[in-house]
C-alpha atoms as a PDB file:
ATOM      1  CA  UNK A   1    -145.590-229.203 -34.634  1.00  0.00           C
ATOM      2  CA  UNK A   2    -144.458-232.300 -32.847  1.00  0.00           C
ATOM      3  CA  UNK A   3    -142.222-231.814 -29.762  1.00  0.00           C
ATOM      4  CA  UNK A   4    -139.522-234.435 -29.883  1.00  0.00           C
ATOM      5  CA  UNK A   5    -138.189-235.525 -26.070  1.00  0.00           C
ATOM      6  CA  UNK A   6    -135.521-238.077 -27.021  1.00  0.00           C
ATOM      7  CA  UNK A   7    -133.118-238.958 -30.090  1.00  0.00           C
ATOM      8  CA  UNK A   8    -134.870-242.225 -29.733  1.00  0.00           C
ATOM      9  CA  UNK A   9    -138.285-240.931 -30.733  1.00  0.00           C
ATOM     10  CA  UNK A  10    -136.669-238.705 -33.428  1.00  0.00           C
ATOM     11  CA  UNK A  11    -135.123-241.561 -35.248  1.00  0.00           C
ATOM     12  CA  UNK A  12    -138.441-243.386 -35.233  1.00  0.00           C
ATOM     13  CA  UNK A  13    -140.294-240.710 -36.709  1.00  0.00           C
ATOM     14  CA  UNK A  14    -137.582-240.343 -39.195  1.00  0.00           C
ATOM     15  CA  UNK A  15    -137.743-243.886 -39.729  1.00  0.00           C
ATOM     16  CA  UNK A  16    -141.340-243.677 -40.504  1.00  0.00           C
ATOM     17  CA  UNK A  17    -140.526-240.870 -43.429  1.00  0.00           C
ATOM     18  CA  UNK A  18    -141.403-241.927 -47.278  1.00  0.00           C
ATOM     19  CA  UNK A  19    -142.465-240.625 -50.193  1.00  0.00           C
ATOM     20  CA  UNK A  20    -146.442-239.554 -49.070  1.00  0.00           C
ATOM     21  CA  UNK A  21    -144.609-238.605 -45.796  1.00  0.00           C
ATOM     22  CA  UNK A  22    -141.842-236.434 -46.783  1.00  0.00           C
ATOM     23  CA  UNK A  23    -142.206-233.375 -44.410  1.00  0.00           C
ATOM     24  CA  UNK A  24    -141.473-233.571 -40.807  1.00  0.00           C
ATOM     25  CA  UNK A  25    -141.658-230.522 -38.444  1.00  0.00           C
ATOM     26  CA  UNK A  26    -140.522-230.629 -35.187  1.00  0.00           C
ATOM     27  CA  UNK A  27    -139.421-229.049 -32.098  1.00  0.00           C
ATOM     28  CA  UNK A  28    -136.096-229.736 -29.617  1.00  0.00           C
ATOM     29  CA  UNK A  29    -136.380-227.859 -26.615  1.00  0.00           C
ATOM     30  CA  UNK A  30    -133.724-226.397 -26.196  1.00  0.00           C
ATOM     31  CA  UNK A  31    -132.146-226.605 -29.720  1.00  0.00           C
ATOM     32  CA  UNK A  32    -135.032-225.373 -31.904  1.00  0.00           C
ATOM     33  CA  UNK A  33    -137.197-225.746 -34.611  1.00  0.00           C
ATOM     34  CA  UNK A  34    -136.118-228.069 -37.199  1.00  0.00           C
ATOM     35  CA  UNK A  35    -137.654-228.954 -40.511  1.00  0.00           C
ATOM     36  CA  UNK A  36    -136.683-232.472 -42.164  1.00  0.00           C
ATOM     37  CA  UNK A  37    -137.447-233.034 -45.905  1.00  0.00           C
ATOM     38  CA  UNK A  38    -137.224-236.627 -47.351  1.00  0.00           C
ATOM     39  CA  UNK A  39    -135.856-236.797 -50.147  1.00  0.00           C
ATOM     40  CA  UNK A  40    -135.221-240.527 -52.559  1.00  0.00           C
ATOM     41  CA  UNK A  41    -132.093-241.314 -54.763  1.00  0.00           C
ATOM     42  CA  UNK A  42    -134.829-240.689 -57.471  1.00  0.00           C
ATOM     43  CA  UNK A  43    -133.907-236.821 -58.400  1.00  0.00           C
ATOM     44  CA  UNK A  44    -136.936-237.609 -60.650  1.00  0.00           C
ATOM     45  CA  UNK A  45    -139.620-237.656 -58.085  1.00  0.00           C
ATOM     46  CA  UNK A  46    -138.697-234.934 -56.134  1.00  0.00           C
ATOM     47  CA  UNK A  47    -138.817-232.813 -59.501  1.00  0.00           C
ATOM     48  CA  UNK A  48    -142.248-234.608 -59.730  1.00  0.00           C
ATOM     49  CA  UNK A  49    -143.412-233.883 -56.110  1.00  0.00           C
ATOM     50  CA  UNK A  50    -142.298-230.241 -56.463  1.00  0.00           C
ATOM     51  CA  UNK A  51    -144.084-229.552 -59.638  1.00  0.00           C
ATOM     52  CA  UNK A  52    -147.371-230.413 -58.089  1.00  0.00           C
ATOM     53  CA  UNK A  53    -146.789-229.155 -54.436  1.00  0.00           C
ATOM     54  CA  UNK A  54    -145.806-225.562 -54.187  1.00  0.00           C
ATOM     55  CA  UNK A  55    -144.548-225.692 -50.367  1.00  0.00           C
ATOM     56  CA  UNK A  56    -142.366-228.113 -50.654  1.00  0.00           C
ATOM     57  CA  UNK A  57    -140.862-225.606 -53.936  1.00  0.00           C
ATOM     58  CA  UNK A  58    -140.206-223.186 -51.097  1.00  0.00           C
ATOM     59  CA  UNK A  59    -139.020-225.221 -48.900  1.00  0.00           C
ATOM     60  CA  UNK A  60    -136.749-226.892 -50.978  1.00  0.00           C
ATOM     61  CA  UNK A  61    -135.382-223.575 -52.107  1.00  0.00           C
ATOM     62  CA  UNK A  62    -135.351-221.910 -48.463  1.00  0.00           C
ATOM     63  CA  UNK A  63    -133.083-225.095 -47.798  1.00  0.00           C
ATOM     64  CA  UNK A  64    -130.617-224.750 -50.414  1.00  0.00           C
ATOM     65  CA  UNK A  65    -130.316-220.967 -49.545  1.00  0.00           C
ATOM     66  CA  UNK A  66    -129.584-221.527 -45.824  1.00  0.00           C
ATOM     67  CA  UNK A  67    -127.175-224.457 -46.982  1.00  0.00           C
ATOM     68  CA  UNK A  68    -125.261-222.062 -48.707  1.00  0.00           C
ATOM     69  CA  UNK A  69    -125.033-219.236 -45.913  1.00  0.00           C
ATOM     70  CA  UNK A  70    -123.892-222.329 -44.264  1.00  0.00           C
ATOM     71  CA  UNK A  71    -126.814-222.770 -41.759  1.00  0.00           C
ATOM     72  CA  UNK A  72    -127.142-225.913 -42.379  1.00  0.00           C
ATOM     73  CA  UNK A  73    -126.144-229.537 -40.654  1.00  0.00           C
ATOM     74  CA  UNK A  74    -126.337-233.111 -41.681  1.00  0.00           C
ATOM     75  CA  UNK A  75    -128.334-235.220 -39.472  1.00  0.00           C
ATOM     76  CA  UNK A  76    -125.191-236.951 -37.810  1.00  0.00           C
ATOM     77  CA  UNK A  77    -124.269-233.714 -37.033  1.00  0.00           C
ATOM     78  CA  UNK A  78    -127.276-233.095 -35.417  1.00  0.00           C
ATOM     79  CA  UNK A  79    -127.625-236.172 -33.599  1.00  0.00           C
ATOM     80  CA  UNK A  80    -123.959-235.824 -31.978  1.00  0.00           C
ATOM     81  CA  UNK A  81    -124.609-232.060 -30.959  1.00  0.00           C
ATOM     82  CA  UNK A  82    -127.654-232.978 -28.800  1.00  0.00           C
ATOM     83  CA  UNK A  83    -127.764-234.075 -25.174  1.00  0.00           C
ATOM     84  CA  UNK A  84    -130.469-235.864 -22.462  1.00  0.00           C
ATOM     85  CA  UNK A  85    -130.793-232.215 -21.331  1.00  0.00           C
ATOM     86  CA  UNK A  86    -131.734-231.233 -24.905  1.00  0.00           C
ATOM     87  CA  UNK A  87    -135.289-232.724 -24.628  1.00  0.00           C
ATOM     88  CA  UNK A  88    -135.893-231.398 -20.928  1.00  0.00           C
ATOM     89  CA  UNK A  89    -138.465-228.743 -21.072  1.00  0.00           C
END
């Protein structure tokens, strides 16, 4: 699991995110451990993706549950809640 120092470096490796690359784990010092699943307009391939990878069934539905309990932020929301201090160790 990647540490991420800056909101620079996590926007790149966001930026790099696609279809093959869909999963991104990381870690904010200070914030936590974050999980970031692409997903495309296409609800199609996702359904597609699912069907043949198990994890990402999980995570996909470990997401929606923790959106509901209301655990979950957009990424805006994330980006505006972190600091310079956030990626000190």
């Amino acid at each position: 699991m990647e540490k991420v120092r800056s909101a620079k470096q996590l926007l790149e490796n966001i930026a790099t995110m696609n279809r093959e690359k869909s999963v991104y784990q990381f870690i904010i010092p200070g914030k936590g451990r974050f999980t970031l699943v692409f997903q495309e307009e296409d609800e199609q391939s996702i359904t597609d993706d699912a069907e043949t990878n198990p994890e990402l069934v999980r995570m996909i539905n470990e997401s929606r549950e923790q959106y509901k309990q209301g655990l979950g932020m957009s990424t805006k929301d994330l980006l505006k809640s972190m600091t310079p201090k956030d990626f000190i160790e």
